[in-house]
N, C-alpha and C. Protein backbone atom coordinates (compact mmCIF):
# COMPACT_ATOMS: atom_id res chain seq x y z
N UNK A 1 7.18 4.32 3.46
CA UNK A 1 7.55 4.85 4.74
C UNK A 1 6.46 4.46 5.75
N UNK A 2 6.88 4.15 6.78
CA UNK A 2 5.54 3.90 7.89
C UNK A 2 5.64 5.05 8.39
N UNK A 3 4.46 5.78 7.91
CA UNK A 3 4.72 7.72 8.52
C UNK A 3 4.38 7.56 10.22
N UNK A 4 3.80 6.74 11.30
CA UNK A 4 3.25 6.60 12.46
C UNK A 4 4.50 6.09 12.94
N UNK A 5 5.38 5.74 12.40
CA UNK A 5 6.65 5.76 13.16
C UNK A 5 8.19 6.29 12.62
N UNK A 6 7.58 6.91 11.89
CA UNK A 6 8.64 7.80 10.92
C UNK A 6 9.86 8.42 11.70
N UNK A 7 9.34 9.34 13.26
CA UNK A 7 10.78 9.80 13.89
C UNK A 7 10.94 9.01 15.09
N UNK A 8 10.30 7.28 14.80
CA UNK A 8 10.63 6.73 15.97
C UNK A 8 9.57 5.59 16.65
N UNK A 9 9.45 4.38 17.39
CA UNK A 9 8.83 3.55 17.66
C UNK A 9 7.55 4.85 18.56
N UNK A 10 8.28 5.56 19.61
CA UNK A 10 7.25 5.89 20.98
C UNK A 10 7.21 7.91 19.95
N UNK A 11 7.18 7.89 18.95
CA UNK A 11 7.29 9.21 18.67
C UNK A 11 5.77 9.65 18.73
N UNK A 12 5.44 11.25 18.72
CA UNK A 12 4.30 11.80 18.60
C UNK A 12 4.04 12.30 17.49
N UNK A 13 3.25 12.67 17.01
CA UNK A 13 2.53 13.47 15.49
C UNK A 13 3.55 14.78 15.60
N UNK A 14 3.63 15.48 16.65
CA UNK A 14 4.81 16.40 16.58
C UNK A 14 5.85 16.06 15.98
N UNK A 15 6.70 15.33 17.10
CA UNK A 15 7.93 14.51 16.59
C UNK A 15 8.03 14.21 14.96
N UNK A 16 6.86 13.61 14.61
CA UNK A 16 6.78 12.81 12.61
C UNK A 16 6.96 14.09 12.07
N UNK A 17 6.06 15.07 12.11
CA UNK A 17 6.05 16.51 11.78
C UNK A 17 7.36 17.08 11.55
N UNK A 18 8.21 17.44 12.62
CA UNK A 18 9.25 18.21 12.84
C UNK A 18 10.11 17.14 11.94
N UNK A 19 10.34 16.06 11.93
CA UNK A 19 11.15 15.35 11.38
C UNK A 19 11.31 15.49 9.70
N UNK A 20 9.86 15.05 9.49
CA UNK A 20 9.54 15.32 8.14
C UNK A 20 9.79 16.55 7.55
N UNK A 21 9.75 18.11 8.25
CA UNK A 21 9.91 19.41 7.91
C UNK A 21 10.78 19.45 7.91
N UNK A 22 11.85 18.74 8.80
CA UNK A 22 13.19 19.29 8.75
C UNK A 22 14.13 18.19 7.45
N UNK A 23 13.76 17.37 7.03
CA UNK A 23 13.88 16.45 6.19
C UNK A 23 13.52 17.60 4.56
N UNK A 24 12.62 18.12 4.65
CA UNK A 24 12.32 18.76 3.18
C UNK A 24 13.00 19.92 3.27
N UNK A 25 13.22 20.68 4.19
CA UNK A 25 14.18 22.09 4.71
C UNK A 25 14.82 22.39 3.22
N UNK A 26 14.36 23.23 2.85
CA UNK A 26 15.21 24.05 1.84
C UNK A 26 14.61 23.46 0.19
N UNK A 27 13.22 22.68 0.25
CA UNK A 27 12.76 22.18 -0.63
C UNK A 27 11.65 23.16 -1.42
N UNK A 28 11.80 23.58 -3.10
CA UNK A 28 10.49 24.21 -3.16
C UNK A 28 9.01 23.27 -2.75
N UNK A 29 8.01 23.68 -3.21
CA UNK A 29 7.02 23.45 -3.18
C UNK A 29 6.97 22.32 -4.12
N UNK A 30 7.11 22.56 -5.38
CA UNK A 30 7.05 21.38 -6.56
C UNK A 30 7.65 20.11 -6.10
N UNK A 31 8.38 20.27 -4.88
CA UNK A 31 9.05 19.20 -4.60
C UNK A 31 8.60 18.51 -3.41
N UNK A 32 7.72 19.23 -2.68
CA UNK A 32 7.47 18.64 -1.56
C UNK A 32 5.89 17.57 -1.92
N UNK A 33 5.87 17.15 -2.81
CA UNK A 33 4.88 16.25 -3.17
C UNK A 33 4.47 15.07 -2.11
N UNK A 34 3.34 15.10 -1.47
CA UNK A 34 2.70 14.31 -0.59
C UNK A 34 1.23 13.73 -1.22
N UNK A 35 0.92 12.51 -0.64
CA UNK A 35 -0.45 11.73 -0.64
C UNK A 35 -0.86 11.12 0.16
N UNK A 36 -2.05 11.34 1.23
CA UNK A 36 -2.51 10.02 1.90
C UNK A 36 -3.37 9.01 0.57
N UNK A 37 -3.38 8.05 1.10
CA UNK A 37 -4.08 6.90 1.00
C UNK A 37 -4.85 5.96 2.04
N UNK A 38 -5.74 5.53 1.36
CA UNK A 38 -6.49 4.79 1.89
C UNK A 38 -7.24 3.39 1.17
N UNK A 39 -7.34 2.41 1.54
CA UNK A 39 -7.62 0.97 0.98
C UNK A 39 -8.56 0.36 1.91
N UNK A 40 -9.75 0.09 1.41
CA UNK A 40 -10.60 -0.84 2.55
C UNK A 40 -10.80 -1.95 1.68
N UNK A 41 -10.86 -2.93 1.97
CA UNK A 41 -11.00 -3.87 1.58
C UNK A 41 -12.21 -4.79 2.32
N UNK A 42 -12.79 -5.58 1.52
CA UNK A 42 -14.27 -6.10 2.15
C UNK A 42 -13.78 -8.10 2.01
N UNK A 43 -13.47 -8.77 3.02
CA UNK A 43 -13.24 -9.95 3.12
C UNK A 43 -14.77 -10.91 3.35
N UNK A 44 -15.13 -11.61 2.84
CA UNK A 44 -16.20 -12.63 2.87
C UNK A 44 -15.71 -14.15 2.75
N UNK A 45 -15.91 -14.46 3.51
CA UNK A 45 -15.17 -16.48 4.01
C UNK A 45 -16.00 -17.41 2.31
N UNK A 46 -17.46 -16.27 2.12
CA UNK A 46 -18.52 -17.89 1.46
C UNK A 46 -18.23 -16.99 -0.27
N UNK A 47 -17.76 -15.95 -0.12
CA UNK A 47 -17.51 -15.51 -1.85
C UNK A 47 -16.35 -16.32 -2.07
N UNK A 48 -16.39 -16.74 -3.37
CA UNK A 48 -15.06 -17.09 -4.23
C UNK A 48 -14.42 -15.93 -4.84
N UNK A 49 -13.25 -16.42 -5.43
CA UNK A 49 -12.32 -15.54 -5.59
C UNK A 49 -10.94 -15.53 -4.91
N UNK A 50 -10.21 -15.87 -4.71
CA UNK A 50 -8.98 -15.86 -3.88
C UNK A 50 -8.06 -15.38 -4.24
N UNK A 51 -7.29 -14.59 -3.51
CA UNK A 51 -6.34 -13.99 -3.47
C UNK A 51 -5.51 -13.66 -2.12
N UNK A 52 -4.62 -14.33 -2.60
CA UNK A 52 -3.26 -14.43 -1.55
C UNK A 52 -3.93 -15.06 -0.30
N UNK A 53 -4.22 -16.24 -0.79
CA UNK A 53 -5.33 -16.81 0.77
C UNK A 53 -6.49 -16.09 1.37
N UNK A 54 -7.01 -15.02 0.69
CA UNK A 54 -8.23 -14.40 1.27
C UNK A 54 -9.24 -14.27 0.05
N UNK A 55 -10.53 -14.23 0.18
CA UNK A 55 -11.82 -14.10 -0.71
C UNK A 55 -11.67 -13.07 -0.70
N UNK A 56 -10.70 -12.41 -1.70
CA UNK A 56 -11.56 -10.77 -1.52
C UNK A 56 -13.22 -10.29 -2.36
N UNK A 57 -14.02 -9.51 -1.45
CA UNK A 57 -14.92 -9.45 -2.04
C UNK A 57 -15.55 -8.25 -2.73
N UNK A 58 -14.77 -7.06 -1.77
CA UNK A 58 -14.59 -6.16 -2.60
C UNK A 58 -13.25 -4.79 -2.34
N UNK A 59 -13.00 -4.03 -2.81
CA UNK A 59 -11.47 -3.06 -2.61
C UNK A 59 -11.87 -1.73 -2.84
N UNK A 60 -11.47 -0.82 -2.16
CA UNK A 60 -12.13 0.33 -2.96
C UNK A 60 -10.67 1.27 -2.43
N UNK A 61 -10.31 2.00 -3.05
CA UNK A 61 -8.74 3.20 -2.85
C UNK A 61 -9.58 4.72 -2.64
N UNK A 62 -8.90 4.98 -1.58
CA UNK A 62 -9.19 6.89 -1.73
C UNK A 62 -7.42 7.59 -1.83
N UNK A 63 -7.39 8.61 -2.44
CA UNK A 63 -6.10 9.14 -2.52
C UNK A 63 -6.73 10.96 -2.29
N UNK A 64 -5.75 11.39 -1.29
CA UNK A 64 -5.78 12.47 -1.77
C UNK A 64 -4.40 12.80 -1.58
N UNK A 65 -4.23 13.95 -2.69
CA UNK A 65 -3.08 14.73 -3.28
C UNK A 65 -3.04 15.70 -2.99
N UNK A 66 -1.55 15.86 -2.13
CA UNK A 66 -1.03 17.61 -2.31
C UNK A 66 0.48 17.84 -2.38
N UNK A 67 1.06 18.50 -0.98
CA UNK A 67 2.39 19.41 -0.90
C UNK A 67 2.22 18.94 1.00
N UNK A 68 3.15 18.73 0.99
CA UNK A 68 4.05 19.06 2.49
C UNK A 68 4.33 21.01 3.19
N UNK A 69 3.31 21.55 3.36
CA UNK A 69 3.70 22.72 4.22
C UNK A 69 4.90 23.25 4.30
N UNK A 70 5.62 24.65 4.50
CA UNK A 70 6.18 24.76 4.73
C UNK A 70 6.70 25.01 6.08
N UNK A 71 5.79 24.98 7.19
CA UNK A 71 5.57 24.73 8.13
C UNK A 71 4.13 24.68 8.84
N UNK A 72 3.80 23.45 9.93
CA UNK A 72 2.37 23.46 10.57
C UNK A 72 1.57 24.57 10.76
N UNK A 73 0.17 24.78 10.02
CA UNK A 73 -0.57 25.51 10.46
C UNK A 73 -2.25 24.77 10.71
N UNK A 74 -2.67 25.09 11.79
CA UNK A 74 -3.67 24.67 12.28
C UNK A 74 -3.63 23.74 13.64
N UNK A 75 -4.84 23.43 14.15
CA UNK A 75 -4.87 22.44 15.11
C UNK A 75 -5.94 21.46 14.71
N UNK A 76 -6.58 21.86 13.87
CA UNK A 76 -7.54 20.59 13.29
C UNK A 76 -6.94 19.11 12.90
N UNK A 77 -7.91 17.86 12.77
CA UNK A 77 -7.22 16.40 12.28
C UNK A 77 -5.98 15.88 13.24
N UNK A 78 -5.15 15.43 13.29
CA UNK A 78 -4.53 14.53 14.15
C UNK A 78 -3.15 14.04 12.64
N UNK A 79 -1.84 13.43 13.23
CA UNK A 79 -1.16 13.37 12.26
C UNK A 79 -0.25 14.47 11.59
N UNK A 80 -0.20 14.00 10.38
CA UNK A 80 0.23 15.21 9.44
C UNK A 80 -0.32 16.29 8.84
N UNK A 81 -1.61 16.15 9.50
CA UNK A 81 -3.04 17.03 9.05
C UNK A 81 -2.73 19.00 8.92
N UNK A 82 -1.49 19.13 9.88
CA UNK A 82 -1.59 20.22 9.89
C UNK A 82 0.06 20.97 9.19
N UNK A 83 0.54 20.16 8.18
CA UNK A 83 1.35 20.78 7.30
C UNK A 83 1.04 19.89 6.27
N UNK A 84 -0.16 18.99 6.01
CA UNK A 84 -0.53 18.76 4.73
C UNK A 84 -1.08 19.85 3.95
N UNK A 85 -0.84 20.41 2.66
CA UNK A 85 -1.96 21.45 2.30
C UNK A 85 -2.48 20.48 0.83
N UNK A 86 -3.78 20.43 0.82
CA UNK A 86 -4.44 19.53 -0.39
C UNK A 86 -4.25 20.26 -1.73
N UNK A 87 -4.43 19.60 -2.37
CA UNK A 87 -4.28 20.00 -3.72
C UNK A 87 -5.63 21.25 -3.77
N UNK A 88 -5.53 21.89 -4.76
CA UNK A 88 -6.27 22.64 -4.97
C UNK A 88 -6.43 24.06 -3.88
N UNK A 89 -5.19 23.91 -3.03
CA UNK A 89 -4.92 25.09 -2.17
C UNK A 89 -3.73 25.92 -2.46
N UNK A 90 -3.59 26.92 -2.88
CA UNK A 90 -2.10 27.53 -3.76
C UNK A 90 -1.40 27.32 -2.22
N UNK A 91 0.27 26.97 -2.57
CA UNK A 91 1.15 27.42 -1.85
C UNK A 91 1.06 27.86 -0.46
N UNK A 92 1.16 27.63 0.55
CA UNK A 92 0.93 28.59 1.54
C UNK A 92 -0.53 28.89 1.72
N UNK A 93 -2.01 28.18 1.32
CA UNK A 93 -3.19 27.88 1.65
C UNK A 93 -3.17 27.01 3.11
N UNK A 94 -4.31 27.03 2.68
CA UNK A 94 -4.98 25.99 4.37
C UNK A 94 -4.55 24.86 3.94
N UNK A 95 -3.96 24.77 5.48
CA UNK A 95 -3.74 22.74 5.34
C UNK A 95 -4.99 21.73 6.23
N UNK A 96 -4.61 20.51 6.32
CA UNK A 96 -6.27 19.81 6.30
C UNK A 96 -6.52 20.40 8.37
N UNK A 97 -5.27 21.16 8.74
CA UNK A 97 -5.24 21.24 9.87
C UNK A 97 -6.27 22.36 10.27
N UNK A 98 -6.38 22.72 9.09
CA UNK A 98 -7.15 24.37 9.19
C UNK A 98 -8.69 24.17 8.24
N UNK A 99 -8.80 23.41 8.26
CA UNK A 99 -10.41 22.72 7.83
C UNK A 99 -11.37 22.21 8.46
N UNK A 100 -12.38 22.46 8.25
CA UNK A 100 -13.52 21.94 9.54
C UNK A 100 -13.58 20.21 9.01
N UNK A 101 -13.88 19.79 9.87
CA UNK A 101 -14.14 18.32 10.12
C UNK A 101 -14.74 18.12 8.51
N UNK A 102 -16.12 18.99 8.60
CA UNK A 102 -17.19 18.81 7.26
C UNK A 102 -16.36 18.99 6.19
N UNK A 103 -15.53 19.93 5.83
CA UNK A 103 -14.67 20.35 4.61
C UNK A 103 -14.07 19.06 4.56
N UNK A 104 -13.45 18.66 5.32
CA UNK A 104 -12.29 17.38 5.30
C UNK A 104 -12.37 16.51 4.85
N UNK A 105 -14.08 16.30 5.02
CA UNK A 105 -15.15 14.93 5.11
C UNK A 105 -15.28 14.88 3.48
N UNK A 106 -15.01 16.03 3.08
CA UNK A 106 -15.66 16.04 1.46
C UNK A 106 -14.47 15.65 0.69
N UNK A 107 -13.14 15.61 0.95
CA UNK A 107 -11.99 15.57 0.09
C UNK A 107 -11.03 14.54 0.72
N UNK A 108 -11.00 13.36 1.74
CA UNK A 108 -10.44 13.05 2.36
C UNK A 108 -10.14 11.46 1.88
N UNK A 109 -8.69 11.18 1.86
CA UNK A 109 -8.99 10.03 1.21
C UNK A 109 -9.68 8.96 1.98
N UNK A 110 -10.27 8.80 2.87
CA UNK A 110 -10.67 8.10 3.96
C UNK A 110 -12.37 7.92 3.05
N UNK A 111 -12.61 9.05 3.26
CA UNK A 111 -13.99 9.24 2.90
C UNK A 111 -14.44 9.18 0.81
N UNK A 112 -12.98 9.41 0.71
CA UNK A 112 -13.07 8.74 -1.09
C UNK A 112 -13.19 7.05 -1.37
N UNK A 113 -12.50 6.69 0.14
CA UNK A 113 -12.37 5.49 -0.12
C UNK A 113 -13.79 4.69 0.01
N UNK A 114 -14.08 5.08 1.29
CA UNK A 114 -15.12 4.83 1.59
C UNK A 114 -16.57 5.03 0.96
N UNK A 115 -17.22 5.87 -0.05
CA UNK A 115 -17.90 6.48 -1.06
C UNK A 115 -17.48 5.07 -2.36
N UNK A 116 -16.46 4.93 -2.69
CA UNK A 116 -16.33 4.09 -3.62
C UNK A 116 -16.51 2.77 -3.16
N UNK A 117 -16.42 2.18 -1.76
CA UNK A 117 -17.07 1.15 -1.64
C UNK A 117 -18.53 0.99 -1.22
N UNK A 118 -18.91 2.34 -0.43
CA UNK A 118 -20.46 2.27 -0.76
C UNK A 118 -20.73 1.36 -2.02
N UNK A 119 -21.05 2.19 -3.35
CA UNK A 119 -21.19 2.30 -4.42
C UNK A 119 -20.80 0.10 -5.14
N UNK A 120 -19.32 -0.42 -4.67
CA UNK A 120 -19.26 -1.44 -4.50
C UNK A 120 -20.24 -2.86 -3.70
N UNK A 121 -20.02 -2.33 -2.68
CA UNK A 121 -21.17 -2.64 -2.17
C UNK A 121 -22.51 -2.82 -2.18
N UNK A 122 -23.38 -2.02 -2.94
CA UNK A 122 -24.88 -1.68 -3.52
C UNK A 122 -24.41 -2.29 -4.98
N UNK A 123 -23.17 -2.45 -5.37
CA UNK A 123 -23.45 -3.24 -6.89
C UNK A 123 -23.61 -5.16 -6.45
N UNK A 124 -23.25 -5.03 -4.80
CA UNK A 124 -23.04 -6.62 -4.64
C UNK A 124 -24.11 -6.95 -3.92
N UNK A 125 -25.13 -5.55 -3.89
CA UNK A 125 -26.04 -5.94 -2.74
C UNK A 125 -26.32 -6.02 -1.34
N UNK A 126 -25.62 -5.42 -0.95
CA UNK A 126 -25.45 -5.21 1.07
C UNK A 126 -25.91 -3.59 0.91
């Protein structure tokens, strides 16, 4: 799904929101299964290695896992941030909308992703 244009080319994070909620309407929880992702990838012209016409030099994935809200709570993050609720929040917990920046920072697939290419990175030497 391209979720940034999910209810539409000129739509807003509202708009994706309401769409998406009203799309799961009448869904339990077990069912409303959601994940961001995230992929950075590190391109270098002078490493070998090729793939699909590019040197890749290094890849690193962040995922995080939860549930689709049963409806938006919070104003924190931007997106779906505020009827995502992460794993490890029962039912009807805080969603990433209702998390401080710092909390977010610690579980976010952005920042998983990113942590694992540190770590890539210092094995290649930068």
């Amino acid at each position: 799904m391209r979720t940034r244009r999910y209810a539409g080319e000129n739509a807003t994070d509202l708009d994706n929101n309401a769409k998406l909620l009203g799309a799961l309407a009448g869904l339990p929880a077990a069912a409303r299964g959601a994940r961001y992702v995230c992929v950075l990838t590190l391109v270098l012209p002078d490493q070998a290695g090729d793939r699909g016409g590019l040197p890749i030099a290094a890849e690193a994935r962040g995922t995080l896992r939860g549930r689709i809200a049963q409806g938006p709570r919070g104003r924190g993050g931007f997106g779906y941030d505020p009827i995502f609720e992460p794993v490890g929040e029962p039912v009807g917990g805080r969603t990433l909308g209702q998390q401080s920046a710092a909390e977010k920072a610690l579980i976010s697939h952005r920042a998983r992703a990113a942590r694992r290419m540190a770590r890539r990175l210092a094995r290649l030497g930068y």
